[in-house]
C-alpha atoms as a PDB file:
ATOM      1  CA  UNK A   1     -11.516 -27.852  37.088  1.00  0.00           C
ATOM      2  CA  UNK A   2     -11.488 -30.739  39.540  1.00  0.00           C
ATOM      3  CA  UNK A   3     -12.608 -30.449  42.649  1.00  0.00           C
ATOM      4  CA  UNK A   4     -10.632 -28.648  45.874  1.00  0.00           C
ATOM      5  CA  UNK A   5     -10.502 -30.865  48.984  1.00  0.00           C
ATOM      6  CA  UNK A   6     -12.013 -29.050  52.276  1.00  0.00           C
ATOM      7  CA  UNK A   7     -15.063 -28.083  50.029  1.00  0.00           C
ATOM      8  CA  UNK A   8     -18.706 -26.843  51.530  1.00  0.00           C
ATOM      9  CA  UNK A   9     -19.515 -29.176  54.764  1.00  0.00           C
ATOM     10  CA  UNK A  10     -15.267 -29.914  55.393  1.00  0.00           C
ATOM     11  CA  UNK A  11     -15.768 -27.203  58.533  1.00  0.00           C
ATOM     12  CA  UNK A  12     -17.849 -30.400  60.830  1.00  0.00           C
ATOM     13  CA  UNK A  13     -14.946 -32.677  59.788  1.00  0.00           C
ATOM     14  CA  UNK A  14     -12.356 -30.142  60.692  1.00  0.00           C
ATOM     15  CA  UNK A  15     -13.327 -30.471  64.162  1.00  0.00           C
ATOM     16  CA  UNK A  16     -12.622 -34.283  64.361  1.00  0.00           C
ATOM     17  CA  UNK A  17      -9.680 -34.395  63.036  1.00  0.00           C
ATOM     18  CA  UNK A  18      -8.337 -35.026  66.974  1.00  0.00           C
ATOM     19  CA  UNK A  19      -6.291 -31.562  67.090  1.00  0.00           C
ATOM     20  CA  UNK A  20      -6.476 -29.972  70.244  1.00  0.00           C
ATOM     21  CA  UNK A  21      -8.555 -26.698  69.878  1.00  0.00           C
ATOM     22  CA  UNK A  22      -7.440 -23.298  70.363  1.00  0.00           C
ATOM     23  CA  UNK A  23     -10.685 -21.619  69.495  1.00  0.00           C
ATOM     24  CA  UNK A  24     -14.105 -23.932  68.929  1.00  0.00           C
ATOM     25  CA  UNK A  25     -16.978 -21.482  67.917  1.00  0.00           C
ATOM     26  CA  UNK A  26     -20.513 -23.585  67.654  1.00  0.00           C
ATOM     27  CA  UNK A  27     -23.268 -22.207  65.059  1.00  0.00           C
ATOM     28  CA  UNK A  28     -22.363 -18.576  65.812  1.00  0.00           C
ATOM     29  CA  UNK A  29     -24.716 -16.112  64.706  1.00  0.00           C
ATOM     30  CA  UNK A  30     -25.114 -12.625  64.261  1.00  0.00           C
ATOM     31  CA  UNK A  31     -27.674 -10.532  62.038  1.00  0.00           C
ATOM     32  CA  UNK A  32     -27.934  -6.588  61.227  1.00  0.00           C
ATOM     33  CA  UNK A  33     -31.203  -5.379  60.894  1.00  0.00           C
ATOM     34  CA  UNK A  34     -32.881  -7.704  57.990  1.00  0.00           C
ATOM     35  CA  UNK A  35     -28.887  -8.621  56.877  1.00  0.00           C
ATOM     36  CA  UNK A  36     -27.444 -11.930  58.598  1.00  0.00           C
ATOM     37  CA  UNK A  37     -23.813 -11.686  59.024  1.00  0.00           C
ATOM     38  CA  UNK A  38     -23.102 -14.402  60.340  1.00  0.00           C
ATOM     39  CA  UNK A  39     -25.375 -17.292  59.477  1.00  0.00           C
ATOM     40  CA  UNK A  40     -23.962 -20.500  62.042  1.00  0.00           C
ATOM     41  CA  UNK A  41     -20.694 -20.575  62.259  1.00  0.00           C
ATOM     42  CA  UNK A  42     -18.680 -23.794  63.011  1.00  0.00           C
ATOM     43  CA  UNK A  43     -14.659 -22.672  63.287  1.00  0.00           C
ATOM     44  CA  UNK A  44     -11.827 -24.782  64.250  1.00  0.00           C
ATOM     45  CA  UNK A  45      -8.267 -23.378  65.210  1.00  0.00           C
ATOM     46  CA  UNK A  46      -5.921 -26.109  66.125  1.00  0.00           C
ATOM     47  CA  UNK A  47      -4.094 -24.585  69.327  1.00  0.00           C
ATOM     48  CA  UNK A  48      -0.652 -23.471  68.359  1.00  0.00           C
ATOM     49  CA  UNK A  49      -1.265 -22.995  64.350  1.00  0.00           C
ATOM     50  CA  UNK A  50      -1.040 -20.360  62.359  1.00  0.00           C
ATOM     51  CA  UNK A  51      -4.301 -19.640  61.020  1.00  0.00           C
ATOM     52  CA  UNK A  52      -6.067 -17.702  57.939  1.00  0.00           C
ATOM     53  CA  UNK A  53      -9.064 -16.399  58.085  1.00  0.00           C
ATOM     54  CA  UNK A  54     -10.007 -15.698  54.652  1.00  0.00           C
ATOM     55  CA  UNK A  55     -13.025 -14.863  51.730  1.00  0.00           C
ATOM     56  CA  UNK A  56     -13.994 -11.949  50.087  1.00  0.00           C
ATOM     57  CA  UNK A  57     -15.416  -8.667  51.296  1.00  0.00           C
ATOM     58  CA  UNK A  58     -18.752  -9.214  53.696  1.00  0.00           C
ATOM     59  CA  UNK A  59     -18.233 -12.647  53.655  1.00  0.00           C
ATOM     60  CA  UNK A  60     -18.633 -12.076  57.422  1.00  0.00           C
ATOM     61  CA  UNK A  61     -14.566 -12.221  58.685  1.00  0.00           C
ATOM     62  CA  UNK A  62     -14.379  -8.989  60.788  1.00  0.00           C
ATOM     63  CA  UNK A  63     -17.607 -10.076  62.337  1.00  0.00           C
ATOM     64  CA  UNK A  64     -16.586 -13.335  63.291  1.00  0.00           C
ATOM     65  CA  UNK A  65     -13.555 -12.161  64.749  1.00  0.00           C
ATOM     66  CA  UNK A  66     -15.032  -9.708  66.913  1.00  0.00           C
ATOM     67  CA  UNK A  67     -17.822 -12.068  68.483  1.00  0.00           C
ATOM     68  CA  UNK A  68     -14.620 -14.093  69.033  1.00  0.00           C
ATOM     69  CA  UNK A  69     -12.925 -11.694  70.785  1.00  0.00           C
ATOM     70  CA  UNK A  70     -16.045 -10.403  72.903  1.00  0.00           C
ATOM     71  CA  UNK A  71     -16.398  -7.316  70.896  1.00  0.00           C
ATOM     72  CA  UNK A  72     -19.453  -8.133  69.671  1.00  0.00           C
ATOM     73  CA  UNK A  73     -22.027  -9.654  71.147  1.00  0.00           C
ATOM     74  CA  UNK A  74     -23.280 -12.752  68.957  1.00  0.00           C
ATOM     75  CA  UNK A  75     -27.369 -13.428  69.057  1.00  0.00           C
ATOM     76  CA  UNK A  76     -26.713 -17.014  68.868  1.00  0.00           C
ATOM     77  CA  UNK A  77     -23.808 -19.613  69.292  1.00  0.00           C
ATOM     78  CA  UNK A  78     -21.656 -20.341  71.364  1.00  0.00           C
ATOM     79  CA  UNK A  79     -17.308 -19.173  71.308  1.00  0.00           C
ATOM     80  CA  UNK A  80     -14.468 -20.999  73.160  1.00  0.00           C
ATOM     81  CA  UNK A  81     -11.226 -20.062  73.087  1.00  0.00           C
ATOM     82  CA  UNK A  82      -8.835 -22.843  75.043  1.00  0.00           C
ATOM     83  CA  UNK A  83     -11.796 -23.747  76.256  1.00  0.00           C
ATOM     84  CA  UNK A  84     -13.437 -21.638  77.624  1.00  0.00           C
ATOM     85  CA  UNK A  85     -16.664 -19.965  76.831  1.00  0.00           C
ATOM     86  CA  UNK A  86     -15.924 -16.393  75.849  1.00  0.00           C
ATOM     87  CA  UNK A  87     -19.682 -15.056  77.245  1.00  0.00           C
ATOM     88  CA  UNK A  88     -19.432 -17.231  80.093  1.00  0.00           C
ATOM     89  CA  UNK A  89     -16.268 -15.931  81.410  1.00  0.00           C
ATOM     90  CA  UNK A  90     -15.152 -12.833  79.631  1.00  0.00           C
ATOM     91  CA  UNK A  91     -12.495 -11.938  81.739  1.00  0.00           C
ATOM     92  CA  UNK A  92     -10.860 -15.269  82.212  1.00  0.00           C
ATOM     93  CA  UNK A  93     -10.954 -15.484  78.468  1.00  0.00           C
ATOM     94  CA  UNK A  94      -9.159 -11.282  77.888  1.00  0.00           C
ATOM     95  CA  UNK A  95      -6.367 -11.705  80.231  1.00  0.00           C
ATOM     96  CA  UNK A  96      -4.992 -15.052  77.888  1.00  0.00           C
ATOM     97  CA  UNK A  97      -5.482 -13.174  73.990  1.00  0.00           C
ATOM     98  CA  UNK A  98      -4.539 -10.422  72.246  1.00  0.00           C
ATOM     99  CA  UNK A  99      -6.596  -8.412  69.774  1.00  0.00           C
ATOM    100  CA  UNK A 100      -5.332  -5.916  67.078  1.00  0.00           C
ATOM    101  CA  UNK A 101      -8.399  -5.043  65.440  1.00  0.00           C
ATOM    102  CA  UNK A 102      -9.198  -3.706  62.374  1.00  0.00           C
ATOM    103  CA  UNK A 103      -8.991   0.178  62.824  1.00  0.00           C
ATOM    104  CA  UNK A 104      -6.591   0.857  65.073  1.00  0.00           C
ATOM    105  CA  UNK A 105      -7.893   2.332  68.155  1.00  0.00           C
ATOM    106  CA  UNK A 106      -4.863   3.334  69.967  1.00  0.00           C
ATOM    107  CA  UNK A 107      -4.345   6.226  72.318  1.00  0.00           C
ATOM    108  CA  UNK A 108      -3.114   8.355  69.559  1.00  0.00           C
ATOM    109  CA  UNK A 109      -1.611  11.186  72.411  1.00  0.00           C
ATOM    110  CA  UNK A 110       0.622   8.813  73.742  1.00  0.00           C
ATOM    111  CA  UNK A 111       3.845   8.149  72.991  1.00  0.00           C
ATOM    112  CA  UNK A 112       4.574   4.445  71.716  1.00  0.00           C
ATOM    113  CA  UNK A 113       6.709   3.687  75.316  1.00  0.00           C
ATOM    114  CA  UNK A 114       3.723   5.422  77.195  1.00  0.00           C
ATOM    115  CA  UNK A 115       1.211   3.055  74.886  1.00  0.00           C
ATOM    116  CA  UNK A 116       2.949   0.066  76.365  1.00  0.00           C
ATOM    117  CA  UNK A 117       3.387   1.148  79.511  1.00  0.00           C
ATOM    118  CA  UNK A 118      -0.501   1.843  79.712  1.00  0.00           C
ATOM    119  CA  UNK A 119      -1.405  -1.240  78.603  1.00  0.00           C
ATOM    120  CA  UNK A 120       1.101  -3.323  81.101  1.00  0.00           C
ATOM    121  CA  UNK A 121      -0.768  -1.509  83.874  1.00  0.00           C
ATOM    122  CA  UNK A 122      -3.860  -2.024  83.012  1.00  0.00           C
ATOM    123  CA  UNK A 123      -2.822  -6.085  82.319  1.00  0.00           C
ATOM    124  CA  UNK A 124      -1.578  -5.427  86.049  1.00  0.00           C
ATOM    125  CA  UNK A 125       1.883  -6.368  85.134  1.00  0.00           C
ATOM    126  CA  UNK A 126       4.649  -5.456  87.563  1.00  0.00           C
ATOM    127  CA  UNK A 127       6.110  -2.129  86.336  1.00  0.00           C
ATOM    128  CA  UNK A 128       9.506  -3.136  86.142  1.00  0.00           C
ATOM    129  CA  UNK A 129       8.301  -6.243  83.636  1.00  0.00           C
ATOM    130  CA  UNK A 130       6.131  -3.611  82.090  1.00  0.00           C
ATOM    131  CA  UNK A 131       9.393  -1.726  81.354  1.00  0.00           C
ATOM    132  CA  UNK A 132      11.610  -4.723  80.131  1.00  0.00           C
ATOM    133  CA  UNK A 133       9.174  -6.255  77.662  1.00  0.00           C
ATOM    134  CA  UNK A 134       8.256  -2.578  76.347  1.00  0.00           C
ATOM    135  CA  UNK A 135      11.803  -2.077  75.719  1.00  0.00           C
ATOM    136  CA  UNK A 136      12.604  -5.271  73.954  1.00  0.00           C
ATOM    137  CA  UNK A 137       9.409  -5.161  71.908  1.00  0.00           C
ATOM    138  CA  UNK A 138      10.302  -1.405  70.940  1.00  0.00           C
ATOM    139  CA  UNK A 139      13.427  -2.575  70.070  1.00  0.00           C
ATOM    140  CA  UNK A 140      12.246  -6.025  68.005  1.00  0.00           C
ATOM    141  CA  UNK A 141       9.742  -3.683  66.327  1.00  0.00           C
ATOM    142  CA  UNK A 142      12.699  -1.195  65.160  1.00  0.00           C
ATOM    143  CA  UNK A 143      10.633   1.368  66.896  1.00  0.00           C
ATOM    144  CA  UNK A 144      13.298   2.175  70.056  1.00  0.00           C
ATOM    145  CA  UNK A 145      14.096   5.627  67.928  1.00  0.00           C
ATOM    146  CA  UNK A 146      10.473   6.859  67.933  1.00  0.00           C
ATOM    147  CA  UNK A 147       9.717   5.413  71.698  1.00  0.00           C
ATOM    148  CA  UNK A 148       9.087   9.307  72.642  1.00  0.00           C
ATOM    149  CA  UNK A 149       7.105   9.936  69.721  1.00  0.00           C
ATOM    150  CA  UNK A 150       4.165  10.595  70.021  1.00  0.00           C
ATOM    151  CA  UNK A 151       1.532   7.572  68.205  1.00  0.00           C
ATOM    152  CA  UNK A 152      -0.611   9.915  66.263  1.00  0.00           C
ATOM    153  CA  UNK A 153       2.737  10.987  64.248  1.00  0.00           C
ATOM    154  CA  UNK A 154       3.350   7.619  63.286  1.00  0.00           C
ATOM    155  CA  UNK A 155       3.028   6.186  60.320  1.00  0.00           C
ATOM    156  CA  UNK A 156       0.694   3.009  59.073  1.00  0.00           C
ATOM    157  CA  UNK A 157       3.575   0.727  59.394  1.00  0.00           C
ATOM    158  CA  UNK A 158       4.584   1.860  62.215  1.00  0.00           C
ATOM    159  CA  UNK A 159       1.199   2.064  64.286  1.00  0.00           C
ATOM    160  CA  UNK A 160       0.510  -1.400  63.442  1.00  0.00           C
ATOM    161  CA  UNK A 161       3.785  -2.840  64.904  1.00  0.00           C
ATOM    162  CA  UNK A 162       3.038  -0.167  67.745  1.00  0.00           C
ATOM    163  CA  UNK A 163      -0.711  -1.995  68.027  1.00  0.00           C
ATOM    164  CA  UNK A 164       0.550  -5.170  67.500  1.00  0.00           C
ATOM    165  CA  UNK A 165       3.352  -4.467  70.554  1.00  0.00           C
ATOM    166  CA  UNK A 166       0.798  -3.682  72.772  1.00  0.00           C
ATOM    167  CA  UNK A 167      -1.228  -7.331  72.199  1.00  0.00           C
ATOM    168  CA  UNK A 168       1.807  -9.448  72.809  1.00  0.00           C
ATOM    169  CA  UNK A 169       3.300  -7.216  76.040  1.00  0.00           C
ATOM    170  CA  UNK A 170       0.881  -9.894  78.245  1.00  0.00           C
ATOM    171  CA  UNK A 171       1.965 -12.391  76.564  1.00  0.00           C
ATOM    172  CA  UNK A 172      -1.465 -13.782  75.335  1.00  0.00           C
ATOM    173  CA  UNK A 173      -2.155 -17.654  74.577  1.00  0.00           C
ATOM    174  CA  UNK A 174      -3.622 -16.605  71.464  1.00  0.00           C
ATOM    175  CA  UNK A 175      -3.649 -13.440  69.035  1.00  0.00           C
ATOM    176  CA  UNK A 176      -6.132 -12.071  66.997  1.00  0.00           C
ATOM    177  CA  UNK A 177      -5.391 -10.174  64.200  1.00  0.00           C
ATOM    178  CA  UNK A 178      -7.712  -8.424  61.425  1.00  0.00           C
ATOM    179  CA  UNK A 179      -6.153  -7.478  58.227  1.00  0.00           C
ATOM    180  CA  UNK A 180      -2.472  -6.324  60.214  1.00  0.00           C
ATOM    181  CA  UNK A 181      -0.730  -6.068  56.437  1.00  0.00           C
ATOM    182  CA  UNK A 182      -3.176  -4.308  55.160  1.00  0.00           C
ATOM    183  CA  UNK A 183      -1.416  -0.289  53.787  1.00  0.00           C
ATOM    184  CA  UNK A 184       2.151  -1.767  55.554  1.00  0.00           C
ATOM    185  CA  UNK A 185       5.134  -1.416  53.462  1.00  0.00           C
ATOM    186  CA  UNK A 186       7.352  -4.240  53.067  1.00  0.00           C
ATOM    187  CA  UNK A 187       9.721  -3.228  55.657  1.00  0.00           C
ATOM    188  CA  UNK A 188       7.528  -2.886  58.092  1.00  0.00           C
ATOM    189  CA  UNK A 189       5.605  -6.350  56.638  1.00  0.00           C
ATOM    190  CA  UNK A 190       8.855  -8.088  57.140  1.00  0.00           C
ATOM    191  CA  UNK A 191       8.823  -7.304  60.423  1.00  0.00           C
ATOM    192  CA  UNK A 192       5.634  -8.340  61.721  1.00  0.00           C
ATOM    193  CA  UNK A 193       6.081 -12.003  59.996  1.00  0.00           C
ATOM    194  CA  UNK A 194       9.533 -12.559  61.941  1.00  0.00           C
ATOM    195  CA  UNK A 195       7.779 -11.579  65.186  1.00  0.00           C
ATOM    196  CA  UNK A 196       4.782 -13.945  64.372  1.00  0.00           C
ATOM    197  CA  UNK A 197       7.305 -16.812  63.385  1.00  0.00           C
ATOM    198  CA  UNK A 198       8.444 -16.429  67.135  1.00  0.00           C
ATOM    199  CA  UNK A 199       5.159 -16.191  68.487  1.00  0.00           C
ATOM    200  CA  UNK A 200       4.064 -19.202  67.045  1.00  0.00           C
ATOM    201  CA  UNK A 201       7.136 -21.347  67.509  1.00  0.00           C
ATOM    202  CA  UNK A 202       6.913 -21.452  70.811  1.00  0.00           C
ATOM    203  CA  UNK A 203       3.332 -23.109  70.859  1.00  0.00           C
ATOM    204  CA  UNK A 204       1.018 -20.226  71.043  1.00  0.00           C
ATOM    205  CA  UNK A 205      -1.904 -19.650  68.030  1.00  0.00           C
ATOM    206  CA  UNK A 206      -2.111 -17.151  65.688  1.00  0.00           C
ATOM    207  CA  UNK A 207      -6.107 -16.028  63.997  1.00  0.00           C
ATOM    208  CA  UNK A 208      -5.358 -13.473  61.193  1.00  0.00           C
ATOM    209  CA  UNK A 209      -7.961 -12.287  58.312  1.00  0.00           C
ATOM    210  CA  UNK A 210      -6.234 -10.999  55.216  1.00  0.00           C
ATOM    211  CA  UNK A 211      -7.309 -10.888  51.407  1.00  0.00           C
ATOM    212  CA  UNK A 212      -3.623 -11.322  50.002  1.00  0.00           C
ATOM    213  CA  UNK A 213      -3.386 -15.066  49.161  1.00  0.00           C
ATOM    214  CA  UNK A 214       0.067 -15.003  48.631  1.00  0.00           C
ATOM    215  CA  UNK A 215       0.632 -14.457  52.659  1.00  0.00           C
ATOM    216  CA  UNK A 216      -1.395 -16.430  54.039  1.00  0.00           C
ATOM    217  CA  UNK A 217      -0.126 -19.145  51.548  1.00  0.00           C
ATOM    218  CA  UNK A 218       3.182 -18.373  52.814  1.00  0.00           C
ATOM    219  CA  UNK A 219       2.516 -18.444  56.763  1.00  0.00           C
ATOM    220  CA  UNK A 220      -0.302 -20.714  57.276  1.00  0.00           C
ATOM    221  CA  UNK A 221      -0.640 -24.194  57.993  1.00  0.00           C
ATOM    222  CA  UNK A 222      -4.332 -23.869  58.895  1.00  0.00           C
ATOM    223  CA  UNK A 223      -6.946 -21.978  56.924  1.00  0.00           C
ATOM    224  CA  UNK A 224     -10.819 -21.111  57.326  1.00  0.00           C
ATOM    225  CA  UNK A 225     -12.645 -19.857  53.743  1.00  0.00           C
ATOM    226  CA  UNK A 226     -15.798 -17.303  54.447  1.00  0.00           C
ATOM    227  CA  UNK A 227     -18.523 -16.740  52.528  1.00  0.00           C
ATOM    228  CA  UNK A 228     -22.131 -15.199  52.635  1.00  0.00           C
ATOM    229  CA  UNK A 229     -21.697 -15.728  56.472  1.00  0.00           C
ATOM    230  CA  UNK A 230     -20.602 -19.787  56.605  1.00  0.00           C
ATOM    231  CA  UNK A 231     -17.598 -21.925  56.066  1.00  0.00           C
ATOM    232  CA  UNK A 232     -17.488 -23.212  53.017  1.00  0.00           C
ATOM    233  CA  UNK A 233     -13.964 -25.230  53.823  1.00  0.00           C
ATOM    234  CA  UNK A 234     -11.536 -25.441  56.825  1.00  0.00           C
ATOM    235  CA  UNK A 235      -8.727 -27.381  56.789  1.00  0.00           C
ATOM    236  CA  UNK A 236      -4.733 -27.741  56.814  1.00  0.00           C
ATOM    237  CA  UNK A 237      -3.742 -25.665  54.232  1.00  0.00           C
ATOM    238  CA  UNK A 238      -2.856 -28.703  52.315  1.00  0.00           C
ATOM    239  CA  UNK A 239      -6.740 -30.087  52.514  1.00  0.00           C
ATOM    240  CA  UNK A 240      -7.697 -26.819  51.111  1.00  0.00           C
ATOM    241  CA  UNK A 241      -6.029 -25.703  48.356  1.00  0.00           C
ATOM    242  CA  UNK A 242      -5.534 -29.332  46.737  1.00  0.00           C
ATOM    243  CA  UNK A 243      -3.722 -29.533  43.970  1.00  0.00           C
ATOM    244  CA  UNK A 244      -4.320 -25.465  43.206  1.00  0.00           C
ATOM    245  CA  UNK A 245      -2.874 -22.073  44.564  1.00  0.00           C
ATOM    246  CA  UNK A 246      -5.005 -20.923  47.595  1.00  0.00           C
ATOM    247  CA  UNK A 247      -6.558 -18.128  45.163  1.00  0.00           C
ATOM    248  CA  UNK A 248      -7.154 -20.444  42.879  1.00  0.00           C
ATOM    249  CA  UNK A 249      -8.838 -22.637  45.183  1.00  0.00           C
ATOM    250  CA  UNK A 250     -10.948 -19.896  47.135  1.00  0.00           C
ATOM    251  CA  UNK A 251     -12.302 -18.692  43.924  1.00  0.00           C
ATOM    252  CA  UNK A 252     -13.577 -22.153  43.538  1.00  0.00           C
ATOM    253  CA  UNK A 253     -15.069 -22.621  46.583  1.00  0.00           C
ATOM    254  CA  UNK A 254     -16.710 -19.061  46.435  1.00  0.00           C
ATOM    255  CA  UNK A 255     -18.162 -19.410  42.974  1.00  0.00           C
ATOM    256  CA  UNK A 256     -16.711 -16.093  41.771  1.00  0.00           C
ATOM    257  CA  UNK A 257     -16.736 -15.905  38.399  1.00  0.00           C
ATOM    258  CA  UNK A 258     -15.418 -13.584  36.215  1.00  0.00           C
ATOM    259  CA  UNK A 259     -17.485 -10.626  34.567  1.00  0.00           C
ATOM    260  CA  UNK A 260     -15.160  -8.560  33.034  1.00  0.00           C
ATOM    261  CA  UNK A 261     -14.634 -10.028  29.857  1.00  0.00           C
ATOM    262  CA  UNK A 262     -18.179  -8.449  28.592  1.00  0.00           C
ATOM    263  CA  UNK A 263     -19.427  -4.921  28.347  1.00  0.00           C
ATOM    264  CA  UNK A 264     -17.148  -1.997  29.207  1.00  0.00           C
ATOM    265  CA  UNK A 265     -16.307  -2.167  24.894  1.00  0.00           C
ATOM    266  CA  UNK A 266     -15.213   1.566  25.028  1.00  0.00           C
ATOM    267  CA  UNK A 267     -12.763   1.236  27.765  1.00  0.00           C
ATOM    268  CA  UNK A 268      -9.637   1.845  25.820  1.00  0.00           C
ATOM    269  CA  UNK A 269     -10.703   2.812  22.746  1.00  0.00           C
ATOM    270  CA  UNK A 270      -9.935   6.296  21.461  1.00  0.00           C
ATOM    271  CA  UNK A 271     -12.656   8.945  21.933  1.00  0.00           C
ATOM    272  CA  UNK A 272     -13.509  11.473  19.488  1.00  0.00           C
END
């Protein structure tokens, strides 16, 4: 196999590449007990991109995401988003993202209008914008017929466009999301892509983690590869997939190699 461009030490030249930076994080660091996390991490997110966040599971995504968004507090580093420090000035930084975790903690006895209409007033939006952009998103997010219904009736699909709603009603510079495909049916999917398109066309940034390949191949123009805690790439998606498929290419770059072609001899054979 040759070898991938954006390989192990591409995340320092990343930041050079004279893009101006929606989100700079400097050798951020977290650690669990005896378990680092997150061992220095160095990401660059061109401002208005659509970015991937990707590598497999514990490679440290969620984690980085939520020091990012100040919902964890990192032990060391230092986290920028458009510029400015996220520990510094935490409340400067909140009123310009949105955030749709991984989880989904919504106010599950709520209905989806009262959801938005919550989370306008607590934005301090004016109520009659509150209203407006609640009943446009409702309506963009084929949800106007279960408005009055109440959020802990909903279904997965549904509560994520429902959470996802309820980050954009403030119309935030920059969105966070963490795994937001993840147990959505296509429908649903379809959806949340159209509404991203927008967002992103008209210059803000997009951060979303996701394992599927295939998606963040097909809405990406900037991606970040985790593992064990570091960046082991960052780049244009171009820069790092190469010549490959994105899979193809984060396998590479996370050494995974493949273990099930020994043992497991009696799986499928006849028993007696």
């Amino acid at each position: 196999m040759t070898d991938f461009a954006g390989g192990p030490g591409s995340a320092a030249s990343a930041g050079s590449a004279g893009h101006p930076e929606a989100v700079r994080t400097r050798g951020l660091y977290k650690r669990f007990g005896q378990q680092v996390a997150v061992g220095g991490v160095d990401l660059v997110v061109p401002l208005g991109s659509f970015a991937g966040l990707v590598g497999p599971n514990g490679a440290g995504k969620t984690t980085t995401l939520s020091m990012i968004t100040g919902l964890l507090m990192p032990d060391g580093g230092s986290v920028e988003v458009g510029g400015i420090d996220v520990w510094r000035d935490p409340v400067a930084v909140k009123a310009h993202v949105g955030v749709l975790p991984e989880g989904l903690r919504l106010f599950e006895r709520l209905s989806g209008r009262e959801l938005l209409s919550y989370n306008g007033q607590i934005r301090g939006i004016p109520k009659e914008e509150v209203t407006r952009r609640a009943e446009e998103l409702l309506r963009v997010m084929d949800l106007a017929d279960s408005a009055d219904k109440l959020v802990v009736d909903y279904s997965t699909g549904m509560r994520k466009k429902i959470a996802l709603a309820a980050a954009l009603l403030h119309n935030p510079k920059v969105l966070f999301l963490d795994e937001p495909f993840e147990g959505v049916d296509p429908v649903s999917a379809n959806t949340l892509v159209e509404v991203l398109r927008r967002y992103t066309a008209s210059g803000s940034t997009v951060v979303f983690s996701s394992h599927v390949m295939e998606l963040v191949e097909r809405l990406c123009d900037w991606v970040s590869v985790m593992n064990h805690g570091h960046i082991v790439a960052q780049g244009t998606l171009a820069e790092v997939r190469g010549d490959h498929t994105l899979n193809d290419a984060l396998l590479h770059l996370v050494g995974a190699r493949g273990n099930g072609e020994e043992g497991l001899s009696w799986l499928g054979s006849s028993s007696a």
